[in-house]
Protein backbone atom coordinates (compact mmCIF):
# COMPACT_ATOMS: atom_id res chain seq x y z
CA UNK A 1 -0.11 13.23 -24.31
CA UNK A 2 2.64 15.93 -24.10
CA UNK A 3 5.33 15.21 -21.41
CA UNK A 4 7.96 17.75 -20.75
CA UNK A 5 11.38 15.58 -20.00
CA UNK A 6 13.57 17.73 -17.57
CA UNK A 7 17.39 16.93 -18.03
CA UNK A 8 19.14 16.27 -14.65
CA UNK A 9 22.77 14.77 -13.79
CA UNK A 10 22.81 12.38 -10.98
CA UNK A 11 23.78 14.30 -8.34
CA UNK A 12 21.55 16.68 -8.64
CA UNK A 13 18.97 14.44 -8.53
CA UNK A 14 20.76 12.38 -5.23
CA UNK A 15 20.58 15.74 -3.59
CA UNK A 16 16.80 16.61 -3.83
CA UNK A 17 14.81 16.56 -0.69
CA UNK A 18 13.04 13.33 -0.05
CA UNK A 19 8.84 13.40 -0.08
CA UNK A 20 6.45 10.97 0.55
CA UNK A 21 2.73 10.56 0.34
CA UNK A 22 0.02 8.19 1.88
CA UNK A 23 -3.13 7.25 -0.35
CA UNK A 24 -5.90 5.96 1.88
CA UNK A 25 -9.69 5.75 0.81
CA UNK A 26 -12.79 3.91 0.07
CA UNK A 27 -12.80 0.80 -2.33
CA UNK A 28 -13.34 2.33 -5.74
CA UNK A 29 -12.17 6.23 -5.23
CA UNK A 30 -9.15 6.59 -7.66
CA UNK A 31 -6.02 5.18 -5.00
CA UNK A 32 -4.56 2.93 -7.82
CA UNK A 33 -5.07 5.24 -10.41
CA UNK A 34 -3.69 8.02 -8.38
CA UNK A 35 -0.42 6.24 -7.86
CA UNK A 36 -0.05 5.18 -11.72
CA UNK A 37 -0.68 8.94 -12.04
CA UNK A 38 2.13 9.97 -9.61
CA UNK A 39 4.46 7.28 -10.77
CA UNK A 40 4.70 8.28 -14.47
CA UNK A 41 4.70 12.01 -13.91
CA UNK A 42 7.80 11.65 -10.99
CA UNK A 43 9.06 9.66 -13.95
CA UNK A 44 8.38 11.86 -16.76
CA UNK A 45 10.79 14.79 -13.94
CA UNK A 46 13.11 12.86 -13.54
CA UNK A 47 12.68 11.66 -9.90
CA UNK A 48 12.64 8.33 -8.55
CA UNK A 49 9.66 6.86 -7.05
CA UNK A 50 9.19 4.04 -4.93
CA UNK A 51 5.13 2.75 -3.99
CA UNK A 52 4.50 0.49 -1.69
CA UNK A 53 0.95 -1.65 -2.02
CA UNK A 54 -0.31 -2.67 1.51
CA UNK A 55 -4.19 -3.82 -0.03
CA UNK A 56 -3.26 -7.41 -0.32
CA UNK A 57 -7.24 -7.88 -1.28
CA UNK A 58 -6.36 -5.40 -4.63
CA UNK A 59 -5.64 -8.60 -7.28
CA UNK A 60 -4.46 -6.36 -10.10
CA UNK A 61 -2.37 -2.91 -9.97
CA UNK A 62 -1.82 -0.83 -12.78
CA UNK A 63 1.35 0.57 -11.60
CA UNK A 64 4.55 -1.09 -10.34
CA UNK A 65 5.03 -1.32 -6.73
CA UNK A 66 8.15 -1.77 -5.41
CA UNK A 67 7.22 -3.17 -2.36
CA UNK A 68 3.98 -5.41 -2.58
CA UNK A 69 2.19 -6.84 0.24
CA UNK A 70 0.05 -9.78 -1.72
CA UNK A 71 4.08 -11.46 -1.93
CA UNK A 72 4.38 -11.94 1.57
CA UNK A 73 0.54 -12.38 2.89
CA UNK A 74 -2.38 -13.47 1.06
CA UNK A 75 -6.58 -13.16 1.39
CA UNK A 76 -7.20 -16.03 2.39
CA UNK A 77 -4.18 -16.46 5.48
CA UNK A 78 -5.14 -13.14 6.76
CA UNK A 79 -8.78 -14.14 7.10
CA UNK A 80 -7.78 -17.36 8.62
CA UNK A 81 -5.68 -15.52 10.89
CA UNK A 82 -8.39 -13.17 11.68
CA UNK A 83 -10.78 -15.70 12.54
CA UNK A 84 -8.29 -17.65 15.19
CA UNK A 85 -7.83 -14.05 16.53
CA UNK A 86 -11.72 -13.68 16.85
CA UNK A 87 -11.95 -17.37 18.14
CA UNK A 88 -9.47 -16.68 20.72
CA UNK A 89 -10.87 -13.31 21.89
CA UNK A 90 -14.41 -14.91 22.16
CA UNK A 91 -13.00 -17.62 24.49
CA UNK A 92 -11.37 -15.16 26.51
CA UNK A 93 -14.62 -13.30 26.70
CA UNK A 94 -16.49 -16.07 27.63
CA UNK A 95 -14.05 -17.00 30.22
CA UNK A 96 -14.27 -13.38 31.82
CA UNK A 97 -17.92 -13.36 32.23
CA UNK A 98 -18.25 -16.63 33.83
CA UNK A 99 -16.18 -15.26 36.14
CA UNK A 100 -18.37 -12.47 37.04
CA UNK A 101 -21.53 -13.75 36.52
């Protein structure tokens, strides 16, 4: 693989516009792959990159995220904190309709 390294001071880089990106799609379509992708080539320029992984149900990343969801939150607490959500939603349900039926 042929990468072109691009000499830059600091300050030049420090004063280059900031850009962001947000990678959203199906299970399987590329995401993970498209952030390795985007990490080595802003890399390979010269230009920092920072990824943040909110898919705390994605057990292995290939690239290095900087901020990572699956530290602070796991699989199984968010669906146990789903299901009290759903529990508590269904009692409230089931109080409103005996209340108008």
């Amino acid at each position: 693989m042929n990468i072109i390294k691009l000499s830059l001071t600091t300050a030049q880089i420090n004063n280059m516009p900031l850009f962001g990106q947000v990678v959203v799609g199906p299970p399987g379509a590329g995401k993970s792959t498209y952030c390795l992708g985007m990490q080595m080539f802003c890399n390979a320029i010269g230009r920092k990159a920072a990824i943040v992984n909110l898919d705390f149900a994605n057990d292995v990343l290939p690239y290095t995220a900087t901020i990572d969801v699956r530290k602070l939150i796991t699989l199984q607490v968010e669906y146990t904190i789903t299901q009290m959500i759903f529990a508590h939603l269904l009692q409230r349900l089931q109080l409103i309709s005996s209340v108008f039926v």
